[in-house]
C-alpha atoms as a PDB file:
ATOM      1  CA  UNK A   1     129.805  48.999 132.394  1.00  0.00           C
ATOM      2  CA  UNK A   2     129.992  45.742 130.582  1.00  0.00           C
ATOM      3  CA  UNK A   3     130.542  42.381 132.307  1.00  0.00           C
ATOM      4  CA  UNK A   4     132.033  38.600 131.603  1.00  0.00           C
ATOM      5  CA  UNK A   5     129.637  36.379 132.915  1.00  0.00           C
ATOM      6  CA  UNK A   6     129.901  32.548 132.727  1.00  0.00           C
ATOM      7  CA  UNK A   7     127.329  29.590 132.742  1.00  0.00           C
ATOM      8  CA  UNK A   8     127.855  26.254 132.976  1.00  0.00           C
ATOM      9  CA  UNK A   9     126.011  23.585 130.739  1.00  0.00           C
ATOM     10  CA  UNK A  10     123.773  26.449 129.365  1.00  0.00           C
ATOM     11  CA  UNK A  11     122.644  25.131 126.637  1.00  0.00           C
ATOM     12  CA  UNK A  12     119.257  23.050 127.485  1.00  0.00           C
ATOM     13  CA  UNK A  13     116.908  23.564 130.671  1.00  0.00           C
ATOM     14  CA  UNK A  14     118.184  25.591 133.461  1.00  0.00           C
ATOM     15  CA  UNK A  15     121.124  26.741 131.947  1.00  0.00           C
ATOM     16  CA  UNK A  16     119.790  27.718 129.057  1.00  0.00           C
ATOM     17  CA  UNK A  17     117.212  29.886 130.141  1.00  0.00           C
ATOM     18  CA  UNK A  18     119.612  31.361 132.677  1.00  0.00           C
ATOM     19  CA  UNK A  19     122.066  32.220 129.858  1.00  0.00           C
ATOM     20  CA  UNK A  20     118.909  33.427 127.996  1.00  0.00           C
ATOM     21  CA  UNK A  21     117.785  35.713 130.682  1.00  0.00           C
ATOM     22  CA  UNK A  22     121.144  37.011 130.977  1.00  0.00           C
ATOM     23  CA  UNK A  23     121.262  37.885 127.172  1.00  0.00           C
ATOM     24  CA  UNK A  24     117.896  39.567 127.456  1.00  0.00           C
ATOM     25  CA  UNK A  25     119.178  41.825 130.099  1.00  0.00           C
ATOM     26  CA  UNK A  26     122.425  42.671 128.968  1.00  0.00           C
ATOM     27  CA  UNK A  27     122.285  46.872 128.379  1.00  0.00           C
ATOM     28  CA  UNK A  28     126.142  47.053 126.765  1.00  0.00           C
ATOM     29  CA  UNK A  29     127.401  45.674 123.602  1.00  0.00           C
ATOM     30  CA  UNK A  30     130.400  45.162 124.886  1.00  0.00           C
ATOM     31  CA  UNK A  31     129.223  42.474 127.276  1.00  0.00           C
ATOM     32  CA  UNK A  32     130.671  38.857 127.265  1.00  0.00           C
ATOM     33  CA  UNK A  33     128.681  35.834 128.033  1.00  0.00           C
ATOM     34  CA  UNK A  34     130.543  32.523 127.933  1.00  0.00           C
ATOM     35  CA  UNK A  35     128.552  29.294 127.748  1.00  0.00           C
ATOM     36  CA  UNK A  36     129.435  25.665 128.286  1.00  0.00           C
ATOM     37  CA  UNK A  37     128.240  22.627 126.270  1.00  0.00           C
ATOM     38  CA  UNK A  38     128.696  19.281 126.063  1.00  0.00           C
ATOM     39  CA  UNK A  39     126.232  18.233 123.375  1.00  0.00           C
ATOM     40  CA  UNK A  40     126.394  19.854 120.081  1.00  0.00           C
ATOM     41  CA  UNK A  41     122.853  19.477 118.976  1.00  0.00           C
ATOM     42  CA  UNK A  42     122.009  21.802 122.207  1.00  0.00           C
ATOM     43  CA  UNK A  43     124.409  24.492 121.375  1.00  0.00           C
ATOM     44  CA  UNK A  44     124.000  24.439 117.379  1.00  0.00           C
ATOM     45  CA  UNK A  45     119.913  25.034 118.532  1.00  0.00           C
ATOM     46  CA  UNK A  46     120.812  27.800 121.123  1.00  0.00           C
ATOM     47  CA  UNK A  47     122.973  29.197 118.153  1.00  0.00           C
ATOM     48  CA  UNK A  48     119.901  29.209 115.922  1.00  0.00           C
ATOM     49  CA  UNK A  49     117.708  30.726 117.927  1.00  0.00           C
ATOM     50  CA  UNK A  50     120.363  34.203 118.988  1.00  0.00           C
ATOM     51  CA  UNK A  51     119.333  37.216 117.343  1.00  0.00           C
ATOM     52  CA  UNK A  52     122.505  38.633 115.472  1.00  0.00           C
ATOM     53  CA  UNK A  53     123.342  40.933 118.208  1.00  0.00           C
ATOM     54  CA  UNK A  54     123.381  38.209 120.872  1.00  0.00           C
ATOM     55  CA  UNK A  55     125.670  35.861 118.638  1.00  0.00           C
ATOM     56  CA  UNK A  56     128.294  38.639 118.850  1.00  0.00           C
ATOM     57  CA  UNK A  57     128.546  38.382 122.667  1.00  0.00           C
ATOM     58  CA  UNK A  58     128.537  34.501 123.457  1.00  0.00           C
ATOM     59  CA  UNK A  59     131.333  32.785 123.464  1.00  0.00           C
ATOM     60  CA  UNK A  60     130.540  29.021 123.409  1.00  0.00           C
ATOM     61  CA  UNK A  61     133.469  26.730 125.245  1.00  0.00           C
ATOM     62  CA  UNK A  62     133.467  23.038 124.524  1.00  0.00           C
ATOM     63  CA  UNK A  63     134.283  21.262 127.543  1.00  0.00           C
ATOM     64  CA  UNK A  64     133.084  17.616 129.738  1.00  0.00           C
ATOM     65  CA  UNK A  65     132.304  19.547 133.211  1.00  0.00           C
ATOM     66  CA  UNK A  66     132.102  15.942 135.229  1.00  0.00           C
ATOM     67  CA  UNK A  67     136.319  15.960 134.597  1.00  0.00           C
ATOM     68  CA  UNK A  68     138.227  17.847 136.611  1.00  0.00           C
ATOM     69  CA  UNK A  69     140.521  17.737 133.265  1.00  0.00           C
ATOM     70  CA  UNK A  70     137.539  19.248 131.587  1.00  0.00           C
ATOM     71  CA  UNK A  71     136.974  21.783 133.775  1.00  0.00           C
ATOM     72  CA  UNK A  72     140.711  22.566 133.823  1.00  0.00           C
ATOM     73  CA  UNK A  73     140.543  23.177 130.200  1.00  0.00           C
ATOM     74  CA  UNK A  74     137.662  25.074 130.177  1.00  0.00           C
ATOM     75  CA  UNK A  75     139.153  27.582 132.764  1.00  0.00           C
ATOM     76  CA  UNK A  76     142.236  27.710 130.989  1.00  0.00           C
ATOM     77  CA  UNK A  77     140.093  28.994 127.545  1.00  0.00           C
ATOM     78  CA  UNK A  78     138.027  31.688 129.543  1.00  0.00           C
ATOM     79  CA  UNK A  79     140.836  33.207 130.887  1.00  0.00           C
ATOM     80  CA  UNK A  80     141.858  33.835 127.347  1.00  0.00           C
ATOM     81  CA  UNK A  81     139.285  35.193 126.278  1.00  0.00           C
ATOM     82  CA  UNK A  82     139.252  37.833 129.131  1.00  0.00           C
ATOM     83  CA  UNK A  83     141.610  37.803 132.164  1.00  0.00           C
ATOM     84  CA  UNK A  84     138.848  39.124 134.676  1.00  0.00           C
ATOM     85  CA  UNK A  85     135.161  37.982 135.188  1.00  0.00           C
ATOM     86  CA  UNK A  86     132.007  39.509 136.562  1.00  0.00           C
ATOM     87  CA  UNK A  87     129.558  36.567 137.277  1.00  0.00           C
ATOM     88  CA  UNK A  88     129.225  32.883 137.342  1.00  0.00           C
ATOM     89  CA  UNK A  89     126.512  30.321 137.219  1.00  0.00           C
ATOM     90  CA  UNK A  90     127.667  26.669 138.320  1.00  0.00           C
ATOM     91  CA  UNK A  91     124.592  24.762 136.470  1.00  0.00           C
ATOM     92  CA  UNK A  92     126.369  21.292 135.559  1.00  0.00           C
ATOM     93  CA  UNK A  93     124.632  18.441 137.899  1.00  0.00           C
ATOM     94  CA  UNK A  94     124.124  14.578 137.018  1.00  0.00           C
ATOM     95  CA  UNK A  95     122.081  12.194 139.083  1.00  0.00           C
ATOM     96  CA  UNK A  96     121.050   9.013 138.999  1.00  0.00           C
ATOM     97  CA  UNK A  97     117.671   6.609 139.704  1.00  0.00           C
ATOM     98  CA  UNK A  98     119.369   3.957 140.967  1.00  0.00           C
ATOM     99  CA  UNK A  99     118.735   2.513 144.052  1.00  0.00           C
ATOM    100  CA  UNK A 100     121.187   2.773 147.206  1.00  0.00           C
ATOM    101  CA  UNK A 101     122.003  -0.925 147.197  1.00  0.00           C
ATOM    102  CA  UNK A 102     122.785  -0.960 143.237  1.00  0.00           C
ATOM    103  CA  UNK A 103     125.271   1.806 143.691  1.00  0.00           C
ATOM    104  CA  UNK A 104     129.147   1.303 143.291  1.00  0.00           C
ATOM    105  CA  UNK A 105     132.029   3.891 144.222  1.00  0.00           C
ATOM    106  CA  UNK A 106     132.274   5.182 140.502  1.00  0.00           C
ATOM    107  CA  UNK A 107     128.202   6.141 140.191  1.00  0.00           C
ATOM    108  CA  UNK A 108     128.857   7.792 143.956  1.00  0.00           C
ATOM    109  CA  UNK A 109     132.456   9.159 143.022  1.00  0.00           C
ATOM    110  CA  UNK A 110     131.037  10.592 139.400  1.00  0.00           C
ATOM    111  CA  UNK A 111     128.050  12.378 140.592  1.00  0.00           C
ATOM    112  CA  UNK A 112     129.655  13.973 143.794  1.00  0.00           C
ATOM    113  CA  UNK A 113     133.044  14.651 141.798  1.00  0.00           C
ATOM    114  CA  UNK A 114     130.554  16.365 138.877  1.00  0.00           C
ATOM    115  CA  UNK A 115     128.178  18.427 141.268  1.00  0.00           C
ATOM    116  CA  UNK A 116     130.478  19.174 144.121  1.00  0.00           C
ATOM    117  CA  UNK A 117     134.039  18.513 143.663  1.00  0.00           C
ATOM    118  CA  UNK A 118     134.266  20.057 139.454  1.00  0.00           C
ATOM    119  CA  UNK A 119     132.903  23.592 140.322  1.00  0.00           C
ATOM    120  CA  UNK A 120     134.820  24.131 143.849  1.00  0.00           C
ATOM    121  CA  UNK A 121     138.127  23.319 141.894  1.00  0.00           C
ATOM    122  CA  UNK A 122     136.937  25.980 139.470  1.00  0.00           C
ATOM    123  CA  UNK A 123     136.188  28.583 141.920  1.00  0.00           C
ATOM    124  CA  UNK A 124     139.486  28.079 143.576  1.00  0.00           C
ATOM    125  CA  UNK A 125     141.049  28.487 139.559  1.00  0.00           C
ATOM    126  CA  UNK A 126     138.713  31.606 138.896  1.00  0.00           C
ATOM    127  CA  UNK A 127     138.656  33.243 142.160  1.00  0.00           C
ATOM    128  CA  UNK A 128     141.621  35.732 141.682  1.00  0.00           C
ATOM    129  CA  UNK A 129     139.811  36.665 138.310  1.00  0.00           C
ATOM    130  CA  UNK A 130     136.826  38.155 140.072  1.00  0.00           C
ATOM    131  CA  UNK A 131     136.078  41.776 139.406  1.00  0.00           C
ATOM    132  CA  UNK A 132     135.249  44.060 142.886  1.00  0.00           C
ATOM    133  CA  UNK A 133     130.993  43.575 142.742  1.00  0.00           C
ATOM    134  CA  UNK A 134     131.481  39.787 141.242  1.00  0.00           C
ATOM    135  CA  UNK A 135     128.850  37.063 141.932  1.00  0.00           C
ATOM    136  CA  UNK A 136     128.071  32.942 142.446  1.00  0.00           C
ATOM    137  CA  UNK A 137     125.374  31.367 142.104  1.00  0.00           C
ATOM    138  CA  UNK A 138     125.378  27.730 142.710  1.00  0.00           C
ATOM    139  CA  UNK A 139     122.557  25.496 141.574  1.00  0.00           C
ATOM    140  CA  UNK A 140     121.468  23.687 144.469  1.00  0.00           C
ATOM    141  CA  UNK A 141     118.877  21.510 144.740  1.00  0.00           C
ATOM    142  CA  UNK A 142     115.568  21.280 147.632  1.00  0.00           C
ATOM    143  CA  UNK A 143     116.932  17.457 147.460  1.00  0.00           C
ATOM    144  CA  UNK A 144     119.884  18.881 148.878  1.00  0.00           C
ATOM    145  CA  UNK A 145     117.469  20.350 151.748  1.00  0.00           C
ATOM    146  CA  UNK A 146     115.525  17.370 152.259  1.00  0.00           C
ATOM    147  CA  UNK A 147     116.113  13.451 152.593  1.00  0.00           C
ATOM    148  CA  UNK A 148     115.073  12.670 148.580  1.00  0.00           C
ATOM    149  CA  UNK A 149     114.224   9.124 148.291  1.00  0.00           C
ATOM    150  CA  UNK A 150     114.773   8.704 144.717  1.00  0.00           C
ATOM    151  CA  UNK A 151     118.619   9.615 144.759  1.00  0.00           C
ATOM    152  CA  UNK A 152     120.826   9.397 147.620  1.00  0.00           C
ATOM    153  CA  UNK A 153     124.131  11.059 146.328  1.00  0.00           C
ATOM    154  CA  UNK A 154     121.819  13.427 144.071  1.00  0.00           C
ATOM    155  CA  UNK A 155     121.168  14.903 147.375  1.00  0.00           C
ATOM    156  CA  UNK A 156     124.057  14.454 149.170  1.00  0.00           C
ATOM    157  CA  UNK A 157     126.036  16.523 146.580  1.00  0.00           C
ATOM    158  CA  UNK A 158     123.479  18.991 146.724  1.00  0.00           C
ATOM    159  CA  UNK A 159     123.562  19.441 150.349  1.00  0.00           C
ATOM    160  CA  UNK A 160     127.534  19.927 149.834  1.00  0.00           C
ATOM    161  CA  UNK A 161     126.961  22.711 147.619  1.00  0.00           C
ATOM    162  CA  UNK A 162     124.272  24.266 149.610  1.00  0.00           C
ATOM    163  CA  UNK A 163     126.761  24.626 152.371  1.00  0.00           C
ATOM    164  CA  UNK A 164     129.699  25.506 150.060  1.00  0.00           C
ATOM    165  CA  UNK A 165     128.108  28.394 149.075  1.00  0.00           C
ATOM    166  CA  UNK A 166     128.439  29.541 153.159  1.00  0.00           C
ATOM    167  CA  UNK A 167     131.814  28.437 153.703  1.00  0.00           C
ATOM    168  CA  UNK A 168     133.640  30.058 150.291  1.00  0.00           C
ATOM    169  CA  UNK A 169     132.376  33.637 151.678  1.00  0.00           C
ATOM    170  CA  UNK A 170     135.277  33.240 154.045  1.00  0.00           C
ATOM    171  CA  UNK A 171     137.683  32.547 151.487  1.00  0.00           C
ATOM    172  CA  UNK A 172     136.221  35.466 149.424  1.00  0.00           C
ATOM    173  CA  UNK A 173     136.365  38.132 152.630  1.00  0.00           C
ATOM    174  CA  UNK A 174     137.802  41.639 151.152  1.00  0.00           C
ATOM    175  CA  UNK A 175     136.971  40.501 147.938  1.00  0.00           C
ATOM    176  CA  UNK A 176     133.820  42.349 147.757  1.00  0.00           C
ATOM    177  CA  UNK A 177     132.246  38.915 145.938  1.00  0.00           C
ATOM    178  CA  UNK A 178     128.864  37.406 146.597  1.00  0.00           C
ATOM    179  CA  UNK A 179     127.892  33.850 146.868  1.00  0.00           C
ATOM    180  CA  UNK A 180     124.670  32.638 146.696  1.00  0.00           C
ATOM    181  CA  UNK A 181     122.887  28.548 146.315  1.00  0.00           C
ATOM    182  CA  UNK A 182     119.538  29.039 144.389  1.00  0.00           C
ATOM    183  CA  UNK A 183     117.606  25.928 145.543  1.00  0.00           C
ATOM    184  CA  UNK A 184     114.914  24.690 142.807  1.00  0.00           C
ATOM    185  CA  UNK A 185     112.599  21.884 143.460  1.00  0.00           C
ATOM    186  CA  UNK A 186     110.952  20.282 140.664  1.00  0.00           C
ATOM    187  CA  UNK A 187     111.622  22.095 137.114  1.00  0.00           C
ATOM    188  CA  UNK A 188     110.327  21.353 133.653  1.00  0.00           C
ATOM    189  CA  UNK A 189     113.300  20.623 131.609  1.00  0.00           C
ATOM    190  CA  UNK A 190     114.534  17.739 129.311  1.00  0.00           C
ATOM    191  CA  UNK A 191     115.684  15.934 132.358  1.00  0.00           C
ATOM    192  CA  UNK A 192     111.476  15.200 132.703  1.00  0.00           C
ATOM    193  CA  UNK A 193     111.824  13.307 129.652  1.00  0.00           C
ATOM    194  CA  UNK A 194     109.804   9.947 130.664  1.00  0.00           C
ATOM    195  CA  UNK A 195     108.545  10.836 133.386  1.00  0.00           C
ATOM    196  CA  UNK A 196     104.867   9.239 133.542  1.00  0.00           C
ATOM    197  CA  UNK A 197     102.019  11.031 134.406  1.00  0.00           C
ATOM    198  CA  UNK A 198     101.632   8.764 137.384  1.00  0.00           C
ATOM    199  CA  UNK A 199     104.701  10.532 138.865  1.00  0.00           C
ATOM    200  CA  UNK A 200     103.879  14.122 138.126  1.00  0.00           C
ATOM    201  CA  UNK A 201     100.597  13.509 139.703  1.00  0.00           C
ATOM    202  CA  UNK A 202     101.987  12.516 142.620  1.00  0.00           C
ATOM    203  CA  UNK A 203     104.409  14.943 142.551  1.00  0.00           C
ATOM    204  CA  UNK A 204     102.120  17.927 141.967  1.00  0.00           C
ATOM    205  CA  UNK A 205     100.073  16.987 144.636  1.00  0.00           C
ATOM    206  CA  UNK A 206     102.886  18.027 147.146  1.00  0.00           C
ATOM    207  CA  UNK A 207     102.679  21.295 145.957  1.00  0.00           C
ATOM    208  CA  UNK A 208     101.134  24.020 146.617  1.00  0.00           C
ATOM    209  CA  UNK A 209     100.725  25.405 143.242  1.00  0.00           C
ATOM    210  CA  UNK A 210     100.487  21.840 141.570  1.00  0.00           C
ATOM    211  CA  UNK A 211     102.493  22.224 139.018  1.00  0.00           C
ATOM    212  CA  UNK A 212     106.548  21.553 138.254  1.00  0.00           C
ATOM    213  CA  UNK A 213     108.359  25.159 137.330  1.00  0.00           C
ATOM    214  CA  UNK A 214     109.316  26.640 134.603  1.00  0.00           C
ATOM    215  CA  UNK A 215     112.974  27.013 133.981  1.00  0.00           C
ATOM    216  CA  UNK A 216     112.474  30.435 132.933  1.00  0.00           C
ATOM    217  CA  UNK A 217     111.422  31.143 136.694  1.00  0.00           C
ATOM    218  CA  UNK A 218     114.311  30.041 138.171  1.00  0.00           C
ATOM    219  CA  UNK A 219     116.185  31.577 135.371  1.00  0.00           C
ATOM    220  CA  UNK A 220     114.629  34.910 137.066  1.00  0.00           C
ATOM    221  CA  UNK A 221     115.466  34.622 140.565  1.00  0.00           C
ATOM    222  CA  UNK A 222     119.009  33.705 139.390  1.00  0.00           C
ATOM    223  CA  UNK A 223     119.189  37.289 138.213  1.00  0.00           C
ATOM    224  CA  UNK A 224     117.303  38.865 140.515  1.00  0.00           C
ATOM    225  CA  UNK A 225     119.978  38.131 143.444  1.00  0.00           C
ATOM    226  CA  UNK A 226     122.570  38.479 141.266  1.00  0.00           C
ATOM    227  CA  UNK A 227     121.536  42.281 141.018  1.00  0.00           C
ATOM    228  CA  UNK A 228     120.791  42.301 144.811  1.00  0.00           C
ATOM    229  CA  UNK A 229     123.760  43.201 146.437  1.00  0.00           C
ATOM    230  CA  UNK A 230     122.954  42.481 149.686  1.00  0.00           C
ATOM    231  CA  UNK A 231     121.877  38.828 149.153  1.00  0.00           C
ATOM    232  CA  UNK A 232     125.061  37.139 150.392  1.00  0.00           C
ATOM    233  CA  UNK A 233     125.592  33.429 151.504  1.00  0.00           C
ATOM    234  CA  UNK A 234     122.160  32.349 150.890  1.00  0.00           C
ATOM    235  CA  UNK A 235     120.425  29.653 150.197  1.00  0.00           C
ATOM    236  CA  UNK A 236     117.062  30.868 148.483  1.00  0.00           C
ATOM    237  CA  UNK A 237     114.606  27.884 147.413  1.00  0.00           C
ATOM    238  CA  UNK A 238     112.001  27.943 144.674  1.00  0.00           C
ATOM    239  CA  UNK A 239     109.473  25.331 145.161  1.00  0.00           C
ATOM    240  CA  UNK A 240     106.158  26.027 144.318  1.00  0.00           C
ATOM    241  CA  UNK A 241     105.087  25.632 147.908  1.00  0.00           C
ATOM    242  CA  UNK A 242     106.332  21.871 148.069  1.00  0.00           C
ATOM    243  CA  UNK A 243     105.080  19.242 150.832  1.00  0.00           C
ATOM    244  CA  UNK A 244     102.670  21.376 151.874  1.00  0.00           C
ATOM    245  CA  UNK A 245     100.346  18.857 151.628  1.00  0.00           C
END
């Protein structure tokens, strides 16, 4: 049976190689994958690299994801393109380095508006779309389990979605939906990009296997409780083993 399935900034890191997994497991031709972008480069690469079947089942959607006006329009397209959906992926996040005492209510308002506020709007806007046997992941964040020093409202936003993933299964009772937060710690995407070697030292010394992860790993578990029926209003973390030492 095929699905609509929808990912959120999918076209670098994370995203992408969630939206890639999904592609390579996708059994029907009639199957619709929608992806967001917000940088052309990264979607005119992903667009390269499709095989000729893929390109006739993505659907690539335009749209700034830290705007609720974005978001709105973005909804607005992917219901015409198919009235009901199977699964969604809320990937978009932003963060910042600075530190707490630099911070001013736009940096704070920005980053909890873009990784909190954006995708529960969109929920509320999709959630009458949802086919019986529909599923949400939510791209949490182990900064959102513990106190991360680098970025306070990184992690406070994360937190927020950790525990939005628990409270929407209320609002989704009878539905027959599942909701899930997939928690990642440290990942090797383009968001590395100048980090010095100092710092993943450091880093990979907290963990157990001493080393960051590869998207394509998280990009796995994503699917694996999406095809789990039974994992419901969980929070399931990927770390490597982190600050076990």
């Amino acid at each position: 049976m095929s699905k609509v399935m929808i990912v959120t900034s999918g076209t670098s890191g994370i995203g992408k190689a969630i939206a890639n997994k999904l592609l390579k497991e996708s059994r029907c031709t009639e199957d619709k994958l929608i992806i967001n972008y917000f940088e052309e480069d990264q979607k005119t690469q992903m667009l390269s690299e499709l095989s000729q079947e893929d390109k006739k089942k993505v659907t690539f959607i335009y749209a700034d994801m830290s705007t609720y006006e974005g978001m709105e329009d973005f909804v607005e397209q992917v219901i015409e393109i198919s009235p009901k959906i199977d699964w969604l992926v809320c990937n978009t996040a932003i963060g910042t380095y600075k530190k707490f005492e630099e911070y001013d209510y736009e940096i704070w308002e920005k980053i909890l508006r873009t990784n909190l506020s954006v995708p529960t709007f969109m929920i509320q806007k999709l959630k009458p779309r949802f086919n019986k046997g529909g599923k949400i992941i939510l791209m949490g964040s182990l900064a959102g389990s513990l106190s991360y020093s680098s970025s306070l409202v990184y992690s406070v936003s994360k937190a927020g979605v950790h525990h939005l993933a628990k409270c929407l299964l209320k609002e989704f009772d009878g539905q027959n939906v599942s909701i899930n937060a997939i928690a990642p710690s440290f990942v090797q995407t383009p968001w590395q990009n100048g980090r010095s070697q100092e710092s993943y030292d450091r880093i990979n010394k907290k963990i157990n296997l001493h080393r960051f992860a590869e998207a394509d790993e998280i990009a796995k578990l994503v699917y694996d409780t999406m095809t789990n029926d039974f994992i419901n209003g969980t929070l399931l973390e990927i770390t490597g083993g982190y600050d076990y030492f």
